[in-house]
PDB file of N, CA and C in Angstrom:
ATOM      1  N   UNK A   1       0.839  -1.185   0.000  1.00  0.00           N
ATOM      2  CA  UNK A   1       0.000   0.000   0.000  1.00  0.00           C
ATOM      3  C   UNK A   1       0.876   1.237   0.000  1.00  0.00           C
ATOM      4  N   UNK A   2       0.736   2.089  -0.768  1.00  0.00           N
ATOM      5  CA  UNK A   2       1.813   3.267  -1.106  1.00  0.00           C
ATOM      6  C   UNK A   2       1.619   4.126  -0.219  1.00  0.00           C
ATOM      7  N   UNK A   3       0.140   4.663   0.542  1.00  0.00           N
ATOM      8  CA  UNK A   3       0.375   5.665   1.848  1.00  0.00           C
ATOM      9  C   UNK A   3       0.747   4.893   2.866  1.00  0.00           C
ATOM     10  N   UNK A   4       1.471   3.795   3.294  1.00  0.00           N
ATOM     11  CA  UNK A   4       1.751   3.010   4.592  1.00  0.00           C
ATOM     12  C   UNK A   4       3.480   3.244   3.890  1.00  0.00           C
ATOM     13  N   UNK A   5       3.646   2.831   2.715  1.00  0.00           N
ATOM     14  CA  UNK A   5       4.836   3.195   2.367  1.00  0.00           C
ATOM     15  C   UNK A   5       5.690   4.411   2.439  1.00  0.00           C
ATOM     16  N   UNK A   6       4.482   5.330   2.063  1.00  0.00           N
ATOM     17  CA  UNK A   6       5.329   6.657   2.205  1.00  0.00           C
ATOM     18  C   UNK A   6       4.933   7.375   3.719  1.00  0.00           C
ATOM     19  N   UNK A   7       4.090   6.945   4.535  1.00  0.00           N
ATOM     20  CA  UNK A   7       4.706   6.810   5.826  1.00  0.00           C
ATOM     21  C   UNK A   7       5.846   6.183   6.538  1.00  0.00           C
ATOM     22  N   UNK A   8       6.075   5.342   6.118  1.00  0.00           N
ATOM     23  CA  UNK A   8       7.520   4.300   6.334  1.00  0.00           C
ATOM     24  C   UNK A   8       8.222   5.264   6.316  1.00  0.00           C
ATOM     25  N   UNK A   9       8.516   5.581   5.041  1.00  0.00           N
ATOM     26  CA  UNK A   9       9.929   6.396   4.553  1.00  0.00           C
ATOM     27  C   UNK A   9       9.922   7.809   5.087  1.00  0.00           C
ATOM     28  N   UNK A  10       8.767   8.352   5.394  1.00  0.00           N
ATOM     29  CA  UNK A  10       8.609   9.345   5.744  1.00  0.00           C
ATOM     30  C   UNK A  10       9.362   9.491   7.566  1.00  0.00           C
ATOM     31  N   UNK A  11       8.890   8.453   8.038  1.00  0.00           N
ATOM     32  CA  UNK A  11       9.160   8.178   9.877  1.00  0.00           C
ATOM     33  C   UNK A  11      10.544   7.373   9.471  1.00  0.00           C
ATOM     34  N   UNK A  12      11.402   7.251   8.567  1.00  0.00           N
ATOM     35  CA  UNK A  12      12.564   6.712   8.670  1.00  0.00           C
ATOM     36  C   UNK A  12      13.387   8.129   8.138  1.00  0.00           C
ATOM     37  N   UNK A  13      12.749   9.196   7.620  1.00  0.00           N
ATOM     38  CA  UNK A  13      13.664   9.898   7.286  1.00  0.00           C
ATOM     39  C   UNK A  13      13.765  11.229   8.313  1.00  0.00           C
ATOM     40  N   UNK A  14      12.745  10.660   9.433  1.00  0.00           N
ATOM     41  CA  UNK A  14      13.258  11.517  10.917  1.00  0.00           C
ATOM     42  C   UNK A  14      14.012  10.969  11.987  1.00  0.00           C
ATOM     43  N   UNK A  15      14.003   9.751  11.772  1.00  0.00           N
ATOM     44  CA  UNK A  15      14.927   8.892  12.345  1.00  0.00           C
ATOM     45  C   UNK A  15      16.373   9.323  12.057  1.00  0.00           C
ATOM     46  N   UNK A  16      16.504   9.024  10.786  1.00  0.00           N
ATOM     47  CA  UNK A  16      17.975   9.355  10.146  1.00  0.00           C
ATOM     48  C   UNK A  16      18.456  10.574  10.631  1.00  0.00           C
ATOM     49  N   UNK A  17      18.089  11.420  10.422  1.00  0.00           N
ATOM     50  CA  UNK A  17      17.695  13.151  10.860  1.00  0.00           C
ATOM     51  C   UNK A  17      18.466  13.687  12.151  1.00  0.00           C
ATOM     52  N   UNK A  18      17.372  12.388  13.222  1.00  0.00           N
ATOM     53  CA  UNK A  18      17.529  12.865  14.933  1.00  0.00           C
ATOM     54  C   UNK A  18      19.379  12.300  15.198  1.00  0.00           C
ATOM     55  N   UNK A  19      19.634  11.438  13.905  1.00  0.00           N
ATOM     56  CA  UNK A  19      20.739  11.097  14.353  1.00  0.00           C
ATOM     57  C   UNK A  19      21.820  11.282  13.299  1.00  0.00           C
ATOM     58  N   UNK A  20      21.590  12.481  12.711  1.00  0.00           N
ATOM     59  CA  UNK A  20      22.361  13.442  12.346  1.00  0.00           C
ATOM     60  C   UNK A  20      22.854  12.751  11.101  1.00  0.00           C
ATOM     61  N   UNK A  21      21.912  11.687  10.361  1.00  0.00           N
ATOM     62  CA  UNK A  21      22.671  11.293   9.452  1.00  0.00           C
ATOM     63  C   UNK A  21      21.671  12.031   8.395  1.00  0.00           C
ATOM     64  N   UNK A  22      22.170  13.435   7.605  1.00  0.00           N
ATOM     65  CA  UNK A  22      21.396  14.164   6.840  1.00  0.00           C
ATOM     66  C   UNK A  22      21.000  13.270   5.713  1.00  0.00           C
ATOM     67  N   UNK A  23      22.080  12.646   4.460  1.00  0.00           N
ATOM     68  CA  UNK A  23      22.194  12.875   3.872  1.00  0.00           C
ATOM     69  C   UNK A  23      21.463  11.783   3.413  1.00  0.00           C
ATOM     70  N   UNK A  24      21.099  10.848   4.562  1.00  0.00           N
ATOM     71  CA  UNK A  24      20.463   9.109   4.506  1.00  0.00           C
ATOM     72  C   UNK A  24      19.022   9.938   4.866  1.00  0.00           C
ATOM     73  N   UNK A  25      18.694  10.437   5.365  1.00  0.00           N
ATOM     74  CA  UNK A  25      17.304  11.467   5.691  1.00  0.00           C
ATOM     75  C   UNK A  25      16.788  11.765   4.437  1.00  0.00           C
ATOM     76  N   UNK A  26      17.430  12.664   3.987  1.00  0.00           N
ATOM     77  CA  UNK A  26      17.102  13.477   2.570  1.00  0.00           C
ATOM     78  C   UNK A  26      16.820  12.517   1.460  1.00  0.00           C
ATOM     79  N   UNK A  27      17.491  10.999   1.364  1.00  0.00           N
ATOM     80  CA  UNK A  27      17.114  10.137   0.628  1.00  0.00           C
ATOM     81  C   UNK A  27      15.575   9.563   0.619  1.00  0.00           C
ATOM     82  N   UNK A  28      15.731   9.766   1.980  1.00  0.00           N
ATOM     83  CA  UNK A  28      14.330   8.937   2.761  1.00  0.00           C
ATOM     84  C   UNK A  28      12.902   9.895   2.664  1.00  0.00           C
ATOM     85  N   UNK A  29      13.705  10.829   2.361  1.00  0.00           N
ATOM     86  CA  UNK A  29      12.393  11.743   2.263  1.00  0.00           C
ATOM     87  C   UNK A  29      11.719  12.391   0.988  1.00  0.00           C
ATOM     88  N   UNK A  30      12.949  12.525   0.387  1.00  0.00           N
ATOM     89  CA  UNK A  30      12.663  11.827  -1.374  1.00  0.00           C
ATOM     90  C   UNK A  30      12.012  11.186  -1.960  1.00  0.00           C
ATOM     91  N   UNK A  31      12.166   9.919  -0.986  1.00  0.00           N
ATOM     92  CA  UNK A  31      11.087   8.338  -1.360  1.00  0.00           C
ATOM     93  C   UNK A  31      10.021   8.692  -1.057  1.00  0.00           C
ATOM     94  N   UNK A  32       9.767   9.719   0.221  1.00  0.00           N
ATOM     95  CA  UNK A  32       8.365   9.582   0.673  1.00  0.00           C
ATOM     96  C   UNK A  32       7.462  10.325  -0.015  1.00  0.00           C
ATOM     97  N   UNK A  33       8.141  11.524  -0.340  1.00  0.00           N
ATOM     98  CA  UNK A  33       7.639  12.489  -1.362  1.00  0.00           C
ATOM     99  C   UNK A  33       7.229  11.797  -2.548  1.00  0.00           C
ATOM    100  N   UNK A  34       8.063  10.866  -3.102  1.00  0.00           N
ATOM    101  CA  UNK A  34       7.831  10.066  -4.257  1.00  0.00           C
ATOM    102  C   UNK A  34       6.290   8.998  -4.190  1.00  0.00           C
ATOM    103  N   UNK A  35       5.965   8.897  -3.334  1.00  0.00           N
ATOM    104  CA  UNK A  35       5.222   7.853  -2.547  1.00  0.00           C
ATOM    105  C   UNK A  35       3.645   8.341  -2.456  1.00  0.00           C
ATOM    106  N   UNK A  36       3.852   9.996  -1.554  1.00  0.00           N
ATOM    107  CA  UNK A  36       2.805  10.681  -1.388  1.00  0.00           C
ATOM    108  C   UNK A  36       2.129  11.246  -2.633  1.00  0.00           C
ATOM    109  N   UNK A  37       3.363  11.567  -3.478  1.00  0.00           N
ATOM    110  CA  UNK A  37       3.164  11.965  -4.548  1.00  0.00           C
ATOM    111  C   UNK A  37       2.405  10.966  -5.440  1.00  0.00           C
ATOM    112  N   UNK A  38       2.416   9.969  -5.852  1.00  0.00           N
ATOM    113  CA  UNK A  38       1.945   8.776  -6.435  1.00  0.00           C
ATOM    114  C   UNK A  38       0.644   7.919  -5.690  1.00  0.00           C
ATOM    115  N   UNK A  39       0.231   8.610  -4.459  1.00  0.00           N
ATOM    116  CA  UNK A  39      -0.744   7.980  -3.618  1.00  0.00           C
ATOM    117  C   UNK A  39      -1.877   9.595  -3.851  1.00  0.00           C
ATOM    118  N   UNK A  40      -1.045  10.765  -4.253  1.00  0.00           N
ATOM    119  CA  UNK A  40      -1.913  11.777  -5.049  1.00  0.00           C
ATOM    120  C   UNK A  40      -2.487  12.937  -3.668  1.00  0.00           C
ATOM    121  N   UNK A  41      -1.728  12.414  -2.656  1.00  0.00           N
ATOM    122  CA  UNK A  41      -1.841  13.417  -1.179  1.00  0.00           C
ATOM    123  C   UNK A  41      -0.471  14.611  -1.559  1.00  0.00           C
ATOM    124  N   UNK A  42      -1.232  15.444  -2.353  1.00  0.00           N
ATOM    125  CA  UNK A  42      -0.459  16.769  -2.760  1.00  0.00           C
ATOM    126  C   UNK A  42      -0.426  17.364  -1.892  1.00  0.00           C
ATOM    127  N   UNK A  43      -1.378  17.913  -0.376  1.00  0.00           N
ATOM    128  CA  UNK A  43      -1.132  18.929   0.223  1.00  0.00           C
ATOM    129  C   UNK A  43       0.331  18.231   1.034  1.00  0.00           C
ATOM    130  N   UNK A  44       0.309  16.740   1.070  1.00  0.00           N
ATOM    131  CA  UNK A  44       1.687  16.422   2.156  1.00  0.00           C
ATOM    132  C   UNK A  44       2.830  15.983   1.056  1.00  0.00           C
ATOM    133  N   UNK A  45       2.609  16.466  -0.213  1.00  0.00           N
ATOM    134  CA  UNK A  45       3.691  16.803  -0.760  1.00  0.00           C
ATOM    135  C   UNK A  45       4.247  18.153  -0.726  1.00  0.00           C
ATOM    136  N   UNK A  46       3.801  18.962  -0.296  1.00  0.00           N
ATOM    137  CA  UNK A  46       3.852  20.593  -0.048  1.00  0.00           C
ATOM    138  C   UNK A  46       4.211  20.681   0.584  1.00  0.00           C
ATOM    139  N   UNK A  47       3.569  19.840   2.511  1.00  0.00           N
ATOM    140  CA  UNK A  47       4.149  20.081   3.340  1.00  0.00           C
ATOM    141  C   UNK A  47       5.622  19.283   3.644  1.00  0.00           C
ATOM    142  N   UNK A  48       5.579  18.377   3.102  1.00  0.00           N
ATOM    143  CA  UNK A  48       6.704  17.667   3.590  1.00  0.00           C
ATOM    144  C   UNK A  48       8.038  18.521   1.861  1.00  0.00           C
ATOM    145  N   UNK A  49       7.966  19.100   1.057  1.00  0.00           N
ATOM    146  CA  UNK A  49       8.922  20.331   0.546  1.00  0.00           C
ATOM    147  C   UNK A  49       9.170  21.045   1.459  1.00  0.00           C
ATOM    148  N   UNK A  50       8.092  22.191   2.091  1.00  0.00           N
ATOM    149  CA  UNK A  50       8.644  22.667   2.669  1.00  0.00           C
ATOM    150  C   UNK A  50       9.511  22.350   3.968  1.00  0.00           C
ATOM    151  N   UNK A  51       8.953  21.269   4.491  1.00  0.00           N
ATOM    152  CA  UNK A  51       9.815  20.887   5.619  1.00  0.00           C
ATOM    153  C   UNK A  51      11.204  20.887   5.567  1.00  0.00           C
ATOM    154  N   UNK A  52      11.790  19.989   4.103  1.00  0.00           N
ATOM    155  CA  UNK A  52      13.049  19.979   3.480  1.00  0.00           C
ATOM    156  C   UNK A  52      13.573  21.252   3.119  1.00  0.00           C
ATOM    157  N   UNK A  53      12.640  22.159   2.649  1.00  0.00           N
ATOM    158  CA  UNK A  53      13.091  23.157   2.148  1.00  0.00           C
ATOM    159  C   UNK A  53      13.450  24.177   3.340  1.00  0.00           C
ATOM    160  N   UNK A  54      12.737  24.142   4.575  1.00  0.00           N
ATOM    161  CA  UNK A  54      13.251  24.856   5.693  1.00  0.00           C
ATOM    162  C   UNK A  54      14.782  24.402   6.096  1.00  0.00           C
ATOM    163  N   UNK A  55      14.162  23.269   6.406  1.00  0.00           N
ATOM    164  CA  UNK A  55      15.363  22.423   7.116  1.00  0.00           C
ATOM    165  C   UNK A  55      16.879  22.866   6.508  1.00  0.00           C
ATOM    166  N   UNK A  56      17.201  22.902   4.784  1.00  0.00           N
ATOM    167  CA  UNK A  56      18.201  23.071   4.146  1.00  0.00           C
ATOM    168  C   UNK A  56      18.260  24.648   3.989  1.00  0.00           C
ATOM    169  N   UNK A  57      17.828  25.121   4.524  1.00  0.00           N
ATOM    170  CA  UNK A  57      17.655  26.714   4.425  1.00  0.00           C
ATOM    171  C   UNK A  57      18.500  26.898   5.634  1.00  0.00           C
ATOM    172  N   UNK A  58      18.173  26.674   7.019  1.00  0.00           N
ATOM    173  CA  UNK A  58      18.399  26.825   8.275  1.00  0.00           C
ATOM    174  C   UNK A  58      19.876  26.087   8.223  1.00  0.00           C
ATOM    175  N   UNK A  59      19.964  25.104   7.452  1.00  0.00           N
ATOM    176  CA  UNK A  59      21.498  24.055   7.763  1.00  0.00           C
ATOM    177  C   UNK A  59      22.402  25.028   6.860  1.00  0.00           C
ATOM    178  N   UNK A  60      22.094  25.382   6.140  1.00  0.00           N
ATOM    179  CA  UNK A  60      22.962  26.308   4.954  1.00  0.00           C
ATOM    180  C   UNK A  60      23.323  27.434   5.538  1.00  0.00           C
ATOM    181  N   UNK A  61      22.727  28.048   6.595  1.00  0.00           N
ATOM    182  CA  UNK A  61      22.251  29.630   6.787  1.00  0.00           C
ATOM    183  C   UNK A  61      22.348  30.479   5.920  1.00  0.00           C
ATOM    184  N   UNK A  62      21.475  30.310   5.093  1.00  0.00           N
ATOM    185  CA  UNK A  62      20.844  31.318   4.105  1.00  0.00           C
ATOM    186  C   UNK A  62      19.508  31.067   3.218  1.00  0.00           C
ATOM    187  N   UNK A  63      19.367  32.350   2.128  1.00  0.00           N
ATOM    188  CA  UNK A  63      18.195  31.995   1.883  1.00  0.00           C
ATOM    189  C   UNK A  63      18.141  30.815   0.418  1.00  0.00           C
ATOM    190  N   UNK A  64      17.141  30.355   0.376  1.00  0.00           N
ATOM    191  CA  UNK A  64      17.212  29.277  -0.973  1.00  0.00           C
ATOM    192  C   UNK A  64      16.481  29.571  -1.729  1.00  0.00           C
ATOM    193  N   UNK A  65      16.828  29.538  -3.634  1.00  0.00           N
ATOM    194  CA  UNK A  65      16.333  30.438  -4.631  1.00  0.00           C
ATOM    195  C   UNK A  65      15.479  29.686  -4.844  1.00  0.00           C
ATOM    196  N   UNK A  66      15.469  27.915  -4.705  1.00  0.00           N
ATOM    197  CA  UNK A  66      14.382  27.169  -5.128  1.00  0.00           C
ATOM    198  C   UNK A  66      12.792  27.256  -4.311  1.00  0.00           C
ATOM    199  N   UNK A  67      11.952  27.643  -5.159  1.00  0.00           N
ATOM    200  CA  UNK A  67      10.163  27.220  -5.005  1.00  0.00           C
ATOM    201  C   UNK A  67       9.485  26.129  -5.589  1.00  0.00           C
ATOM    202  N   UNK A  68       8.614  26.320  -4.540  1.00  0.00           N
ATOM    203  CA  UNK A  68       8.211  24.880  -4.880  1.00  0.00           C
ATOM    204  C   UNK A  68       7.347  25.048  -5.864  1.00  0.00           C
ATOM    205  N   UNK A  69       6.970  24.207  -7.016  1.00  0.00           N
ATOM    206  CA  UNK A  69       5.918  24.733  -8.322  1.00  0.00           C
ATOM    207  C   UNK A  69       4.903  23.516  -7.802  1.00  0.00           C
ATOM    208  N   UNK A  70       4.435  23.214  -9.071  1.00  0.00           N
ATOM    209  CA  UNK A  70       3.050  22.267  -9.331  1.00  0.00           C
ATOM    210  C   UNK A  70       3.172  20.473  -8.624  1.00  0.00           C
ATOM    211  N   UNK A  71       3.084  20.587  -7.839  1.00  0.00           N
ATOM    212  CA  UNK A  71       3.641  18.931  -7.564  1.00  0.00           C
ATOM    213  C   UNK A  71       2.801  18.312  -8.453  1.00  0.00           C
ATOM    214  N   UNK A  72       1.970  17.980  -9.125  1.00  0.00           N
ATOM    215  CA  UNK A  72       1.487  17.629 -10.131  1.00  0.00           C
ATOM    216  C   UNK A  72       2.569  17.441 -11.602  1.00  0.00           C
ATOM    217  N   UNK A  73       3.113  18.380 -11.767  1.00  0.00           N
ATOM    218  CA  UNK A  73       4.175  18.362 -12.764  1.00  0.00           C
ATOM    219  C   UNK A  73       5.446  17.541 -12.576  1.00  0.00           C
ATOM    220  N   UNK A  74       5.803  16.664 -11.530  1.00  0.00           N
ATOM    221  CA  UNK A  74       7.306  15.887 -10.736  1.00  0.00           C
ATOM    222  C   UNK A  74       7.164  16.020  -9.794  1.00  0.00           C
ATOM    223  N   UNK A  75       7.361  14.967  -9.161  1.00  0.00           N
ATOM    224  CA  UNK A  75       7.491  14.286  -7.825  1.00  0.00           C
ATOM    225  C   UNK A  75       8.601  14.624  -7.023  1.00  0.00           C
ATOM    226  N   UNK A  76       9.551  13.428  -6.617  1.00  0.00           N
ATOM    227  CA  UNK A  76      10.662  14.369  -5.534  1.00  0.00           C
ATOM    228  C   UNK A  76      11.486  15.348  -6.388  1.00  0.00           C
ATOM    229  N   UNK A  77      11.690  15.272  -7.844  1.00  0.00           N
ATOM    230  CA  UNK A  77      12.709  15.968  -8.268  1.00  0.00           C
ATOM    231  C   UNK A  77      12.817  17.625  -7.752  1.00  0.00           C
ATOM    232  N   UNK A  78      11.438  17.805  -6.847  1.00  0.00           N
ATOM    233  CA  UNK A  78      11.393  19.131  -6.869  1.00  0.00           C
ATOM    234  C   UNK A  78      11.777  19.172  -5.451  1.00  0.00           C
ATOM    235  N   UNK A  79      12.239  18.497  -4.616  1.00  0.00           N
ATOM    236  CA  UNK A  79      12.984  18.376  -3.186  1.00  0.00           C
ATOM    237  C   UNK A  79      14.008  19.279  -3.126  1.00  0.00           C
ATOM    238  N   UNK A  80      13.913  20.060  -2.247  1.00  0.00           N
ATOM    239  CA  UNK A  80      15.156  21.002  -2.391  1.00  0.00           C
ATOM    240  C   UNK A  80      16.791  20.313  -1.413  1.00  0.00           C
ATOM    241  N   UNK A  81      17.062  19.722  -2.109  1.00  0.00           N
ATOM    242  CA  UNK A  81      18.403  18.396  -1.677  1.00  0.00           C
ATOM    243  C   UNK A  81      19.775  18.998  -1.791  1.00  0.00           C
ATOM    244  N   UNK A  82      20.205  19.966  -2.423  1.00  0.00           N
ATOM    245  CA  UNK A  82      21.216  20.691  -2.960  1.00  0.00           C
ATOM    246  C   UNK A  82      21.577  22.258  -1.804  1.00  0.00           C
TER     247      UNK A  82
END
């Protein structure tokens, strides 16, 4: 079932997170995005961008040029990971 899935990945990529392993997080949250996205729960593809998109904002300290567009148009590619 793809929303039990992209809950999985979703609660594994705060796991990774609390224990400072970013970069295994950001994978994990990719998937989930990929997941939510394909199970067609757009508003928790929004929220879970911006979450990433805070998160890498605050770790960077600064601001980030990427927005989020149409989640309808691509799935995680629009994760702000960079």
């Amino acid at each position: 079932f793809v929303h039990e899935e992209a809950l999985a990945y979703e609660l594994a990529a705060h796991f990774y997170l609390e224990l400072g392993e970013v970069d295994k997080a950001l994978e994990y949250f990719m998937l989930a995005h990929e997941r939510y996205h394909e199970w067609g729960a757009n508003g928790k593809c929004n929220s879970l961008f911006k979450f990433v998109e805070d998160f890498m904002k605050e770790r960077a300290g600064q601001s980030s040029t990427i927005a989020p567009e149409n989640v309808d148009s691509g799935p995680a590619s629009k994760l702000p990971l960079h």
